[in-house]
C-alpha atoms as a PDB file:
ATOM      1  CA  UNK A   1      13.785 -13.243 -16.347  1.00  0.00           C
ATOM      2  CA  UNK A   2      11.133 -12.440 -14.259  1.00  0.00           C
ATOM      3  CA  UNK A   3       8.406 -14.862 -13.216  1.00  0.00           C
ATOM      4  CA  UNK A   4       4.725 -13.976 -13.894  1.00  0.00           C
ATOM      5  CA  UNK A   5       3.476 -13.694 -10.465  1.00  0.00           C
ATOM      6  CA  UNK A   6       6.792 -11.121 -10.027  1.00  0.00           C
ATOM      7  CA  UNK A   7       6.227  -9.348 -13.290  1.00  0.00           C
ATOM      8  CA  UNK A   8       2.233  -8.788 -11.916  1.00  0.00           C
ATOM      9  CA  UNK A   9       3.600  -7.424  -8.481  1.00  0.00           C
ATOM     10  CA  UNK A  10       5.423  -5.132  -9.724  1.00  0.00           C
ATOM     11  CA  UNK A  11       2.866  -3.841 -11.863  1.00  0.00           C
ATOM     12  CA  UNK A  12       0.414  -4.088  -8.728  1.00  0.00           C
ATOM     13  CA  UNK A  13       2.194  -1.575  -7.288  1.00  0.00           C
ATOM     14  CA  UNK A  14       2.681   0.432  -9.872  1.00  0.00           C
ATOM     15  CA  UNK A  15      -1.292   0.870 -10.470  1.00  0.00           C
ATOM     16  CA  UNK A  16      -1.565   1.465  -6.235  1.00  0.00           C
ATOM     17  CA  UNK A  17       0.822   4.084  -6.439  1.00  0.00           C
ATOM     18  CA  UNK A  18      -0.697   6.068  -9.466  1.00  0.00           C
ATOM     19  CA  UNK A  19      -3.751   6.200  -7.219  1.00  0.00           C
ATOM     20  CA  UNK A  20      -6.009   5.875 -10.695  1.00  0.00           C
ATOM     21  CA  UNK A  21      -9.193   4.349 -10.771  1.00  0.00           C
ATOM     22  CA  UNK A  22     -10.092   1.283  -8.494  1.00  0.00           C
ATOM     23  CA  UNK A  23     -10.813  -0.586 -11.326  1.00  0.00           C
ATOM     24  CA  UNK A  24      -6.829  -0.243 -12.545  1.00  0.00           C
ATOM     25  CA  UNK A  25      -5.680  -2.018  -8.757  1.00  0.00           C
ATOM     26  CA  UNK A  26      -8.842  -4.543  -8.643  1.00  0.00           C
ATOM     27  CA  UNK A  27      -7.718  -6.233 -11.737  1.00  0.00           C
ATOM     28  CA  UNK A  28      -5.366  -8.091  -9.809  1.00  0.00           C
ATOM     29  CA  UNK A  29      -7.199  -9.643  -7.471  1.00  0.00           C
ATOM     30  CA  UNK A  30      -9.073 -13.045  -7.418  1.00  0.00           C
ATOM     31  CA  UNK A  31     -12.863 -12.359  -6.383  1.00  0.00           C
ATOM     32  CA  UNK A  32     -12.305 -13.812  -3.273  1.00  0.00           C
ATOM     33  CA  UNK A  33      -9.187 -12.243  -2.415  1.00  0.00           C
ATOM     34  CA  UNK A  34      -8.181 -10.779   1.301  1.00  0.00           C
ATOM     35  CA  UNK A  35      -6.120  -8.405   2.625  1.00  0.00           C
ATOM     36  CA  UNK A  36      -4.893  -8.436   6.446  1.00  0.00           C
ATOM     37  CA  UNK A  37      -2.694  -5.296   7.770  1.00  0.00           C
ATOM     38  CA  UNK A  38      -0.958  -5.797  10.845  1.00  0.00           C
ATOM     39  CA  UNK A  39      -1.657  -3.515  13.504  1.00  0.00           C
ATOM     40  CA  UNK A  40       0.874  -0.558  13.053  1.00  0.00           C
ATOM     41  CA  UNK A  41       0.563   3.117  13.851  1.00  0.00           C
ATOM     42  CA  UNK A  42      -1.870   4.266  11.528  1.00  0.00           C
ATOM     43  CA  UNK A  43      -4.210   1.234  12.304  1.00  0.00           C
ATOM     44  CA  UNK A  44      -3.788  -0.223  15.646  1.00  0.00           C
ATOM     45  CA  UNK A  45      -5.884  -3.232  15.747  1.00  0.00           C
ATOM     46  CA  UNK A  46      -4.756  -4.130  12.460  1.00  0.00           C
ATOM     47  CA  UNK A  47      -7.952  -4.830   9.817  1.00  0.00           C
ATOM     48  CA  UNK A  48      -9.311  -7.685   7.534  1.00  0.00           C
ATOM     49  CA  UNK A  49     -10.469  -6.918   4.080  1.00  0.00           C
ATOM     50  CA  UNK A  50     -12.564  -8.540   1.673  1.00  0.00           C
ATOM     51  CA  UNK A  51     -13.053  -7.669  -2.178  1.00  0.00           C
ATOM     52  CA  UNK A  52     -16.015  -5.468  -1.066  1.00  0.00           C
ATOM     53  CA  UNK A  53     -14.325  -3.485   1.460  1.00  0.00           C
ATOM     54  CA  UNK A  54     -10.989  -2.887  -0.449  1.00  0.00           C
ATOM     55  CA  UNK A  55     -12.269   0.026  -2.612  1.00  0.00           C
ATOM     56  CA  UNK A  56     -13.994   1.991  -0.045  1.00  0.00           C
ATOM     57  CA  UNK A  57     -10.300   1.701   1.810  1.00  0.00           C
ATOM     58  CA  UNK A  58      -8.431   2.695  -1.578  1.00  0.00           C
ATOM     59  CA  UNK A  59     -10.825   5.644  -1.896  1.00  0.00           C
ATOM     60  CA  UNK A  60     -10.030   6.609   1.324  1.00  0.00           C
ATOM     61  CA  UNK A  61      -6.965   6.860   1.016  1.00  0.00           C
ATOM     62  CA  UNK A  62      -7.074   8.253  -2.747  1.00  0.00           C
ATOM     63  CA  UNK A  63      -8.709  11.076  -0.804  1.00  0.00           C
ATOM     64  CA  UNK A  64      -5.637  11.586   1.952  1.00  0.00           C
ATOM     65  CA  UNK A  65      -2.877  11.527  -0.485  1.00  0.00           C
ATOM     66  CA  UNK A  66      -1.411  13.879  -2.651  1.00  0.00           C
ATOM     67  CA  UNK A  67       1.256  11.197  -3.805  1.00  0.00           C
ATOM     68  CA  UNK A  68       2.953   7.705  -3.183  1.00  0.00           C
ATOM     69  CA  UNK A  69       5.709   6.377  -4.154  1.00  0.00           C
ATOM     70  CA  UNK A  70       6.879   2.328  -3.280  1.00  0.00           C
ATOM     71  CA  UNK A  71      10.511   1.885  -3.051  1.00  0.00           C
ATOM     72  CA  UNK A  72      11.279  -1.968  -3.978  1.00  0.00           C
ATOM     73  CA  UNK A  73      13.839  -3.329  -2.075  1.00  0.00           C
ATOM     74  CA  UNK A  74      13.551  -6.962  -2.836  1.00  0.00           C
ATOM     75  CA  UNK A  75      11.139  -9.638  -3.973  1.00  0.00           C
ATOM     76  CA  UNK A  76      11.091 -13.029  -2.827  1.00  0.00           C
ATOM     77  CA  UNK A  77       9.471 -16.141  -4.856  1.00  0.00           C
ATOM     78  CA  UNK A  78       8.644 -19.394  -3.416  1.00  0.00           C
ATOM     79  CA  UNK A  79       5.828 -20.877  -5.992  1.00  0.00           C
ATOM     80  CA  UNK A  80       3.046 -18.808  -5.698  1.00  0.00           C
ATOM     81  CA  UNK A  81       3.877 -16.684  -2.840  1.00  0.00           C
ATOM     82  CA  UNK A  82       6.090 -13.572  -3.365  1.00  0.00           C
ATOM     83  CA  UNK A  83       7.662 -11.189  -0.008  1.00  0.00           C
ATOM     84  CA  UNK A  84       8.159  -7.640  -0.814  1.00  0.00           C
ATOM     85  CA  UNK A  85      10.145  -5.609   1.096  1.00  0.00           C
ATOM     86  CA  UNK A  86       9.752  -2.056   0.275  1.00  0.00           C
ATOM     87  CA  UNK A  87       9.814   2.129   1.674  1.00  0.00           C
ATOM     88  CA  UNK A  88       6.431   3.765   1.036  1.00  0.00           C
ATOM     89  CA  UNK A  89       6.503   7.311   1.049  1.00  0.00           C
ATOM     90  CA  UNK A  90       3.224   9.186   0.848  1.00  0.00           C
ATOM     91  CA  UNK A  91       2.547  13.312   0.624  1.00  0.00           C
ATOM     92  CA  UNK A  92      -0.746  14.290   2.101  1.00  0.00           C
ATOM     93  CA  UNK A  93      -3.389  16.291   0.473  1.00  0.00           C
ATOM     94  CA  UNK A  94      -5.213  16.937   3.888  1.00  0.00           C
ATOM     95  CA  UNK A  95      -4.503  17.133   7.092  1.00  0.00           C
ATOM     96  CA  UNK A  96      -3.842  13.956   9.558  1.00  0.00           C
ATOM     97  CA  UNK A  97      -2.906  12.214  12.322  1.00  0.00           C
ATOM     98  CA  UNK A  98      -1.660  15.653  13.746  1.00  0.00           C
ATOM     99  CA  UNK A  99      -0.235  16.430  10.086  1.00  0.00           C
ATOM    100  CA  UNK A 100      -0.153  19.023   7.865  1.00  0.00           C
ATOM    101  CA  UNK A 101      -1.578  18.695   4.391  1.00  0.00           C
ATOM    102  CA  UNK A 102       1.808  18.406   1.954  1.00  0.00           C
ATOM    103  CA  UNK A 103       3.326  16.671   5.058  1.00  0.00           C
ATOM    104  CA  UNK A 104       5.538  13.574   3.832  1.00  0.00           C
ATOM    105  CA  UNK A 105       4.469   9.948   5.421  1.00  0.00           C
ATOM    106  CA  UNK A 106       7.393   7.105   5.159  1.00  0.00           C
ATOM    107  CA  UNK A 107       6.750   3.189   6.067  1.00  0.00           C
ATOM    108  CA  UNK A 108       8.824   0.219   5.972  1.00  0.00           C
ATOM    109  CA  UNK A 109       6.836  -2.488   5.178  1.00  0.00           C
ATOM    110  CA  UNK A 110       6.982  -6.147   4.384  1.00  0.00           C
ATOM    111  CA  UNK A 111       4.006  -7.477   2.332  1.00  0.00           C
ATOM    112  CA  UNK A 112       3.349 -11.079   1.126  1.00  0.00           C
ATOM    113  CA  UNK A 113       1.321 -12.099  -2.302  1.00  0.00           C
ATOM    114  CA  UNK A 114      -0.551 -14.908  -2.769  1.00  0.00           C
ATOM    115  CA  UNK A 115      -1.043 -15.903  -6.100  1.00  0.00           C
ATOM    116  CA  UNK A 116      -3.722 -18.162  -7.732  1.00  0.00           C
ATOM    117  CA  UNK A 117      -4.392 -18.798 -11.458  1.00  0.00           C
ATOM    118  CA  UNK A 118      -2.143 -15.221 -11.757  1.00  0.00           C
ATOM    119  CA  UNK A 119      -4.592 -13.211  -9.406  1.00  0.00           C
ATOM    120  CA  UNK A 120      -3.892 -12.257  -5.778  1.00  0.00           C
ATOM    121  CA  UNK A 121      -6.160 -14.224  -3.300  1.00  0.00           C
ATOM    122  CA  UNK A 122      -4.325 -12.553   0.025  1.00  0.00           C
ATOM    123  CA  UNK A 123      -2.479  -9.920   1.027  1.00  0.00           C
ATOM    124  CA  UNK A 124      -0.828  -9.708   3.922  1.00  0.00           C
ATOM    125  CA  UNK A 125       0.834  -6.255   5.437  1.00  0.00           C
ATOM    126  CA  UNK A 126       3.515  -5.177   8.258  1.00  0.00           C
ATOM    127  CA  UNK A 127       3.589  -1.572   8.097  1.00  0.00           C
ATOM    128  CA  UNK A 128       6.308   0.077  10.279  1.00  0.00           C
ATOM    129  CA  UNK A 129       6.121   3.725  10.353  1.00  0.00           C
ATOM    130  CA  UNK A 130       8.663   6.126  12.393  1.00  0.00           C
ATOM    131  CA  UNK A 131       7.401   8.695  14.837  1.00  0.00           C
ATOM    132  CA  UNK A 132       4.799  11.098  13.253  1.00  0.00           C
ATOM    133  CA  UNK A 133       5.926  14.239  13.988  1.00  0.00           C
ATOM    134  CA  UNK A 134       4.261  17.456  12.615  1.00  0.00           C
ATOM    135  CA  UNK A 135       6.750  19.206   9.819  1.00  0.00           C
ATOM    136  CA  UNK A 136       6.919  22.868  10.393  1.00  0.00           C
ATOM    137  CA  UNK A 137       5.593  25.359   7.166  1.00  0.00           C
ATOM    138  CA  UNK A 138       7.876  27.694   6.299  1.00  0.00           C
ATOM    139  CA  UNK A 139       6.696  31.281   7.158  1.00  0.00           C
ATOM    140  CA  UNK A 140       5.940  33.562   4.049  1.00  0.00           C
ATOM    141  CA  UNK A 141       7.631  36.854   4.481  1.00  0.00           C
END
């Protein structure tokens, strides 16, 4: 049986990857929650959050996808910490990085929870993307 704090990632990332409302992903954090990504390819000096800055960065990027989907791998628990290991894959609805719009995006990431009281208080990302490499359209005849 699932613990609590596992049972409320998994449903984390379940509300993330519909890419509904903010209001559906905010729910799980503490009001004093933080979110550090690593720097990776898409953000190379890596980036703090704080609850006011995480829904202008989920609109963003409600804005750039078409669709994302997080592969679990595993889930670790030690007390209130939980390590997720998972394979993002993303579509886009617009054009980036040198990318088509409908071009598919694919991560490997590691991410760790912190859990307080059942709400996340941190978030910590390592985001390892392959080579971005523009998919070629194929031609209408």
């Amino acid at each position: 049986m699932a613990s609590a704090n596992v049972a409320s990632t998994y449903a984390y990332l379940r509300a993330v990857a519909s890419m509904g409302p903010f209001e559906n992903v905010a729910r799980f954090f503490s009001s004093d929650v933080t979110f550090q990504e690593f720097p990776n390819r898409i953000s190379p000096q890596g980036r703090v959050s704080r609850a006011a800055d995480m829904q202008a960065g989920y609109e963003k990027g409600r804005a750039i996808m078409r669709s994302q989907v997080y592969d679990v791998q595993r889930i670790v628990e030690s007390g209130d910490e939980i390590a997720v290991e998972l394979e993002w894959t993303g579509i886009l609805a617009v054009p980036v990085l040198g990318l088509s719009a409908g071009s598919k995006m694919l991560a490997f990431v590691a991410l760790f929870l912190a859990f307080r009281d059942g709400k996340i208080v941190s978030q910590r990302n390592y985001d390892c993307y392959p080579p971005l490499e523009p998919q070629v359209q194929p031609s209408s005849r």
